[in-house]
PDB file of N, CA and C in Angstrom:
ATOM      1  N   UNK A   1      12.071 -69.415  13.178  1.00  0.00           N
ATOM      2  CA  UNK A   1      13.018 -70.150  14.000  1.00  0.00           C
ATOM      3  C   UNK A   1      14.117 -70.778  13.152  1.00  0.00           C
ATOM      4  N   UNK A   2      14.376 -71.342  11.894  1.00  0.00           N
ATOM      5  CA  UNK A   2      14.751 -71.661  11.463  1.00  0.00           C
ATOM      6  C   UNK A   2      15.641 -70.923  10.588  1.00  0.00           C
ATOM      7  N   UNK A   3      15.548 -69.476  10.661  1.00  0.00           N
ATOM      8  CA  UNK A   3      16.111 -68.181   9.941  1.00  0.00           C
ATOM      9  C   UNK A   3      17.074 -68.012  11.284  1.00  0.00           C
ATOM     10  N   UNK A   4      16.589 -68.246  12.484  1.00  0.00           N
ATOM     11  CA  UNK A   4      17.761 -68.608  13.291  1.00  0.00           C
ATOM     12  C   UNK A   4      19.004 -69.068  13.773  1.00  0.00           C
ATOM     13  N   UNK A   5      18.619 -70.633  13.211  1.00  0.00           N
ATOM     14  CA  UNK A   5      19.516 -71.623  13.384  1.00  0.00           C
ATOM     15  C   UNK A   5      20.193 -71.221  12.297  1.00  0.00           C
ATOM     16  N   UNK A   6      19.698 -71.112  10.801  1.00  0.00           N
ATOM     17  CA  UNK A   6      20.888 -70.847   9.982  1.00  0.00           C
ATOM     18  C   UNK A   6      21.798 -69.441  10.461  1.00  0.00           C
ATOM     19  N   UNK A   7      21.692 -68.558  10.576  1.00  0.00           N
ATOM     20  CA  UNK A   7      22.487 -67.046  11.071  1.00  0.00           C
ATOM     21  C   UNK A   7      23.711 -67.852  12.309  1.00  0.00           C
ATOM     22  N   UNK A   8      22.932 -68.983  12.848  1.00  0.00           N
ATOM     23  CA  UNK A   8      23.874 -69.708  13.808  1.00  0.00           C
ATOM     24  C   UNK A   8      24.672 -70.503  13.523  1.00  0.00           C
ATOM     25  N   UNK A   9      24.674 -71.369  12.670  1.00  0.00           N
ATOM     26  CA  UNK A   9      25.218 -72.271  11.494  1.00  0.00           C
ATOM     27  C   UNK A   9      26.456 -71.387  11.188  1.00  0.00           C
ATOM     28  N   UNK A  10      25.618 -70.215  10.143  1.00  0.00           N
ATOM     29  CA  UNK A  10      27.148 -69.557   9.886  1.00  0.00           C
ATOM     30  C   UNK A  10      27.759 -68.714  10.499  1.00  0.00           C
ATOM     31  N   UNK A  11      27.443 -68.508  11.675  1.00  0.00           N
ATOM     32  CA  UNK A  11      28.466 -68.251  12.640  1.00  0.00           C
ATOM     33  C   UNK A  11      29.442 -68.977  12.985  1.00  0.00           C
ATOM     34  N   UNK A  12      29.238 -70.217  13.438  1.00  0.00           N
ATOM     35  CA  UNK A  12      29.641 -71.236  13.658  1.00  0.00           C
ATOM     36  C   UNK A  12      31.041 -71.262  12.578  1.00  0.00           C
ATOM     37  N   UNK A  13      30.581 -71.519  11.644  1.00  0.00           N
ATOM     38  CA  UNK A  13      31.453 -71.673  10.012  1.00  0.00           C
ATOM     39  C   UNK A  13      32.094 -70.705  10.188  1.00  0.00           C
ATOM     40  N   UNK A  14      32.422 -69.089  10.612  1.00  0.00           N
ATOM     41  CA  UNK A  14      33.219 -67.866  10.098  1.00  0.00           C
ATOM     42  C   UNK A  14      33.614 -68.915  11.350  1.00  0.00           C
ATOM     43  N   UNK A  15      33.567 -68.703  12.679  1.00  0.00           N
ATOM     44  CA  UNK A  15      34.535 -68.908  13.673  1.00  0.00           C
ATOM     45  C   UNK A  15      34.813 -69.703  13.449  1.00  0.00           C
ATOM     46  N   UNK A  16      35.093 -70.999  12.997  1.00  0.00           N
ATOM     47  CA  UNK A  16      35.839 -72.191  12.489  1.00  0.00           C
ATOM     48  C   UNK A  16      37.000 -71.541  11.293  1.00  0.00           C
ATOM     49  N   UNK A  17      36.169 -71.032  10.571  1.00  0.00           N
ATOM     50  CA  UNK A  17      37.464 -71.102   9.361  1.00  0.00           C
ATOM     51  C   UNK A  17      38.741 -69.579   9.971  1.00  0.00           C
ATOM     52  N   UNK A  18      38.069 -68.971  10.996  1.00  0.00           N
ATOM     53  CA  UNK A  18      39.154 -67.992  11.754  1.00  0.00           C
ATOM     54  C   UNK A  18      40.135 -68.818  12.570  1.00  0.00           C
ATOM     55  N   UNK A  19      39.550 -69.589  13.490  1.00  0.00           N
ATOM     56  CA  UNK A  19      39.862 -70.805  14.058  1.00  0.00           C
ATOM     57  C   UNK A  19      41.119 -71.820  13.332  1.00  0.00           C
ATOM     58  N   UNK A  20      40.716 -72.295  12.239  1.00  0.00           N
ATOM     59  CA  UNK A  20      41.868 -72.978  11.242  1.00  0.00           C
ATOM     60  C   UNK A  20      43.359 -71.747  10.586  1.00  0.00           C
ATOM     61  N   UNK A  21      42.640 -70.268  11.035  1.00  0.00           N
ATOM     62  CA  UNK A  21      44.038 -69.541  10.015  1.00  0.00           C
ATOM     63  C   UNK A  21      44.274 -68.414  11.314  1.00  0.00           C
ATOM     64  N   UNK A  22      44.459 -69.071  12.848  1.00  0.00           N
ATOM     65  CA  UNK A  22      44.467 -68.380  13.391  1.00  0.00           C
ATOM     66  C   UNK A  22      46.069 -67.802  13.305  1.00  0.00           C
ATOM     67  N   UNK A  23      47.224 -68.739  13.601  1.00  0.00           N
ATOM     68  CA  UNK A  23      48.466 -68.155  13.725  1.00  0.00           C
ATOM     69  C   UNK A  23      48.624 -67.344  12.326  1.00  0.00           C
ATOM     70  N   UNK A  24      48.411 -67.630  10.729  1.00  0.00           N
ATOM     71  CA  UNK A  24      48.403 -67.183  10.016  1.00  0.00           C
ATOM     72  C   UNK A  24      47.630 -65.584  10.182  1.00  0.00           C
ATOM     73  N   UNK A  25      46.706 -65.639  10.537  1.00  0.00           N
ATOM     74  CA  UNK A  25      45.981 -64.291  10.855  1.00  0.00           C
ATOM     75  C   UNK A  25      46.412 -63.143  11.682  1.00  0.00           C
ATOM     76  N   UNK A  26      46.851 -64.102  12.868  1.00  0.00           N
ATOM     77  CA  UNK A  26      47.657 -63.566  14.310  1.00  0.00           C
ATOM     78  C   UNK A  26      48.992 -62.802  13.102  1.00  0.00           C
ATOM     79  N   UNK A  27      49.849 -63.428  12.869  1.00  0.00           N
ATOM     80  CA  UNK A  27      51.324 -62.979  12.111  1.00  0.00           C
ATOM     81  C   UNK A  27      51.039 -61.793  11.041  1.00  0.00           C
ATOM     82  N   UNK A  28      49.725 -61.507  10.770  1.00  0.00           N
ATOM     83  CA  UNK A  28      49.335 -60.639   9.220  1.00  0.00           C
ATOM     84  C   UNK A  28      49.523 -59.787  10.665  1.00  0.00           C
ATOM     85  N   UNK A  29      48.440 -59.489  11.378  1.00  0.00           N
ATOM     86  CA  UNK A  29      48.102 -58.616  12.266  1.00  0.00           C
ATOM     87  C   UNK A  29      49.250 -57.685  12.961  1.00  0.00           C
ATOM     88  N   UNK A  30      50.425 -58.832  13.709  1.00  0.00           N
ATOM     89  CA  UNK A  30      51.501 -58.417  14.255  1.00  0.00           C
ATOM     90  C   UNK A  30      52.598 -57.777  13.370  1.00  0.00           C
ATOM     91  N   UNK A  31      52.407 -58.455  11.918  1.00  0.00           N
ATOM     92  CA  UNK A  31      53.129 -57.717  10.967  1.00  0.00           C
ATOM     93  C   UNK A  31      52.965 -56.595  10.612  1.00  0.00           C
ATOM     94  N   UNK A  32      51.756 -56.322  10.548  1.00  0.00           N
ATOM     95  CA  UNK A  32      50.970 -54.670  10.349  1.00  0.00           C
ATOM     96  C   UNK A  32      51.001 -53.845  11.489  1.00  0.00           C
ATOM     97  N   UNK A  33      50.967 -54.071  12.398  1.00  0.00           N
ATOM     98  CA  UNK A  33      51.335 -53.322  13.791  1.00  0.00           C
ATOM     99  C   UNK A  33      52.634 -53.083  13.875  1.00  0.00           C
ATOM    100  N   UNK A  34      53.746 -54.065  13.207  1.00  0.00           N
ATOM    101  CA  UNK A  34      55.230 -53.784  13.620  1.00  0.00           C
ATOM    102  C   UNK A  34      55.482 -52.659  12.653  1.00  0.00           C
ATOM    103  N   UNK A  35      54.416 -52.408  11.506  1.00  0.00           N
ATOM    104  CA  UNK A  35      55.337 -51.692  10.088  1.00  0.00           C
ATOM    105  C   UNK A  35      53.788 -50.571   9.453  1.00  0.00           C
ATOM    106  N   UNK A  36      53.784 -49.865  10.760  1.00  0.00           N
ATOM    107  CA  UNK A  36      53.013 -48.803  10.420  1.00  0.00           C
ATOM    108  C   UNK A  36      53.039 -48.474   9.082  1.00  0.00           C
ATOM    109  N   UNK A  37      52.012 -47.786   8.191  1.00  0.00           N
ATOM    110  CA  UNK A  37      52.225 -47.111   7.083  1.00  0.00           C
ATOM    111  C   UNK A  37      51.082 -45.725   7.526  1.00  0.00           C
ATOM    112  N   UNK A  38      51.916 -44.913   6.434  1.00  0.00           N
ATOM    113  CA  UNK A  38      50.316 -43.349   6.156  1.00  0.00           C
ATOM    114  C   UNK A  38      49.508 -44.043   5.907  1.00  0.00           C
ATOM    115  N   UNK A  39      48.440 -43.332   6.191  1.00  0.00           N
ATOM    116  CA  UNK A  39      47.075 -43.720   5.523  1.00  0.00           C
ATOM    117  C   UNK A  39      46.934 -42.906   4.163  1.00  0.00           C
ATOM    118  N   UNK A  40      46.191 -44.370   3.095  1.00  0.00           N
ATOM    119  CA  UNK A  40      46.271 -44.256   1.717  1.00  0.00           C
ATOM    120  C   UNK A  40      47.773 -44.681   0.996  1.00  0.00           C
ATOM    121  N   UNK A  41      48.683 -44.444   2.457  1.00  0.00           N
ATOM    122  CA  UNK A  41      50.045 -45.549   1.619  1.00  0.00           C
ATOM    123  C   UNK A  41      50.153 -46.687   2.286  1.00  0.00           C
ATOM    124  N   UNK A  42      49.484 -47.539   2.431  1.00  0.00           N
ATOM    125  CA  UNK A  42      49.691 -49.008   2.899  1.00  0.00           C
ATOM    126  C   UNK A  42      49.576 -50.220   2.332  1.00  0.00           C
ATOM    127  N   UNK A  43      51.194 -50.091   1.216  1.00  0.00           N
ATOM    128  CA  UNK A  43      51.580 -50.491   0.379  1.00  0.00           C
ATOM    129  C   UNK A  43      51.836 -52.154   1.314  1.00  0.00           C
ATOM    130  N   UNK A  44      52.412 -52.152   2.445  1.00  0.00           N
ATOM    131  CA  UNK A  44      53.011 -53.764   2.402  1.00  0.00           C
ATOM    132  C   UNK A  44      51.811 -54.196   2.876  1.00  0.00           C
ATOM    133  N   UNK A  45      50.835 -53.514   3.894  1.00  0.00           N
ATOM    134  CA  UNK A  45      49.561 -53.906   4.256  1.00  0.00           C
ATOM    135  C   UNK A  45      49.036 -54.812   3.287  1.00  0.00           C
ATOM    136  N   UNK A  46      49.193 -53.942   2.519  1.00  0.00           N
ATOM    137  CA  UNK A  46      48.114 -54.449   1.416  1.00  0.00           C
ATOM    138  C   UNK A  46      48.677 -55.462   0.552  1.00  0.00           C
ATOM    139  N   UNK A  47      49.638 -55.424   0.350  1.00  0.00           N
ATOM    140  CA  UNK A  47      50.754 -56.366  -0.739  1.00  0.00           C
ATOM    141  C   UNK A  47      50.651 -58.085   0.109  1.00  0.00           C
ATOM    142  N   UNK A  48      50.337 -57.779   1.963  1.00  0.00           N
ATOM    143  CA  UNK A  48      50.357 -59.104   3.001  1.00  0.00           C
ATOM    144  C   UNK A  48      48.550 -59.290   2.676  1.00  0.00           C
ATOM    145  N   UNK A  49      47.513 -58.260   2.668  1.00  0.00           N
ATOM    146  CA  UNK A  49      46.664 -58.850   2.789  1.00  0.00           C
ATOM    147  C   UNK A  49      46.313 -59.453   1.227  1.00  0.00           C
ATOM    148  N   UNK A  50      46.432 -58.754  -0.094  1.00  0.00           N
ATOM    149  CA  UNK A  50      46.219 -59.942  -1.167  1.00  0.00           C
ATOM    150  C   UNK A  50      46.776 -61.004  -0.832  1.00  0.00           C
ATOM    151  N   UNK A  51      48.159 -61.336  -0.840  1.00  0.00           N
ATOM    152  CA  UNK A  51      48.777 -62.575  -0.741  1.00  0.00           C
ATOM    153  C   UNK A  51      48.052 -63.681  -0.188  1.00  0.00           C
ATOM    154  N   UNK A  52      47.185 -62.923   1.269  1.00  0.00           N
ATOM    155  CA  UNK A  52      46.853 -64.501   2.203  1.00  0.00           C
ATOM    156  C   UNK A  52      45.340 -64.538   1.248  1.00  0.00           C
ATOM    157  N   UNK A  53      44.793 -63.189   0.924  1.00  0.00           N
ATOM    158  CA  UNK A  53      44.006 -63.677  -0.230  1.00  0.00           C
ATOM    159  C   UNK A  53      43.673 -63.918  -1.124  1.00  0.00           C
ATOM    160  N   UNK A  54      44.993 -64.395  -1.896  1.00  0.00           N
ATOM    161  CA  UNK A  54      45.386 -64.832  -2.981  1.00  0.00           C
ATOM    162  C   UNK A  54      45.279 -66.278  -2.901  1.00  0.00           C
ATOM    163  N   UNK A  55      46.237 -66.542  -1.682  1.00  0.00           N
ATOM    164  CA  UNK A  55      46.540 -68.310  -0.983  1.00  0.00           C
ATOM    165  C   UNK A  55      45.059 -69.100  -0.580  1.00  0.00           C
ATOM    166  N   UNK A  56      43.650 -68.193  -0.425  1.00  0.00           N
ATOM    167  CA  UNK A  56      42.998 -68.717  -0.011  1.00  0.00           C
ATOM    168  C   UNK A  56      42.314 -68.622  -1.483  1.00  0.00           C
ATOM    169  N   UNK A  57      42.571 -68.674  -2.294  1.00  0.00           N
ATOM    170  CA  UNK A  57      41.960 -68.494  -4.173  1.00  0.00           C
ATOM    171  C   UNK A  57      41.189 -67.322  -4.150  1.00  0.00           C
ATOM    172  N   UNK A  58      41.115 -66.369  -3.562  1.00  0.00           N
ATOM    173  CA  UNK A  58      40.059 -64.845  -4.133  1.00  0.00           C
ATOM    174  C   UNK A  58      41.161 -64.442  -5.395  1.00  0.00           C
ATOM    175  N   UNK A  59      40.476 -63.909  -6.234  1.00  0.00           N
ATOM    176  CA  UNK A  59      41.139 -62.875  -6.938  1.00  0.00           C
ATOM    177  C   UNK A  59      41.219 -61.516  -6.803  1.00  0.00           C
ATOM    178  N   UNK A  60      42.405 -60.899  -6.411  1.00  0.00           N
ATOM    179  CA  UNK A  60      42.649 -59.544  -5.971  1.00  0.00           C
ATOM    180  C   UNK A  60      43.451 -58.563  -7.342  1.00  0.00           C
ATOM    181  N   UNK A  61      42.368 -57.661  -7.448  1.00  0.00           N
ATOM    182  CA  UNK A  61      42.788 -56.757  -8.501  1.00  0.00           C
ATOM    183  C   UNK A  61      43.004 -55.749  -7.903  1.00  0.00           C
TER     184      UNK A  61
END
């Protein structure tokens, strides 16, 4: 029961911290929909998604 509540806990926690970067998230999304790329060339895709996970401290190599 208690292997429960935690799996619920961090649920809780992802939907909160989606919750706090929603317009930020929303704008990646709409940006990538406005500016199709090939697949295997999704150069700005990718150039928008390090950035916001750069801003949130991951390191992206």
């Amino acid at each position: 029961m208690l292997k429960n509540k935690s799996i619920t806990e961090k649920k809780r926690n992802i939907e909160e911290a989606v919750d706090r970067r929603d317009s930020e998230l929303r704008q990646l999304a709409l940006n990538i929909h406005a500016h199709p790329e090939l697949g295997y060339q999704e150069y700005k895709a990718s150039d928008w998604l390090s950035t916001l996970l750069e801003k949130e401290g991951f390191a992206v190599k």
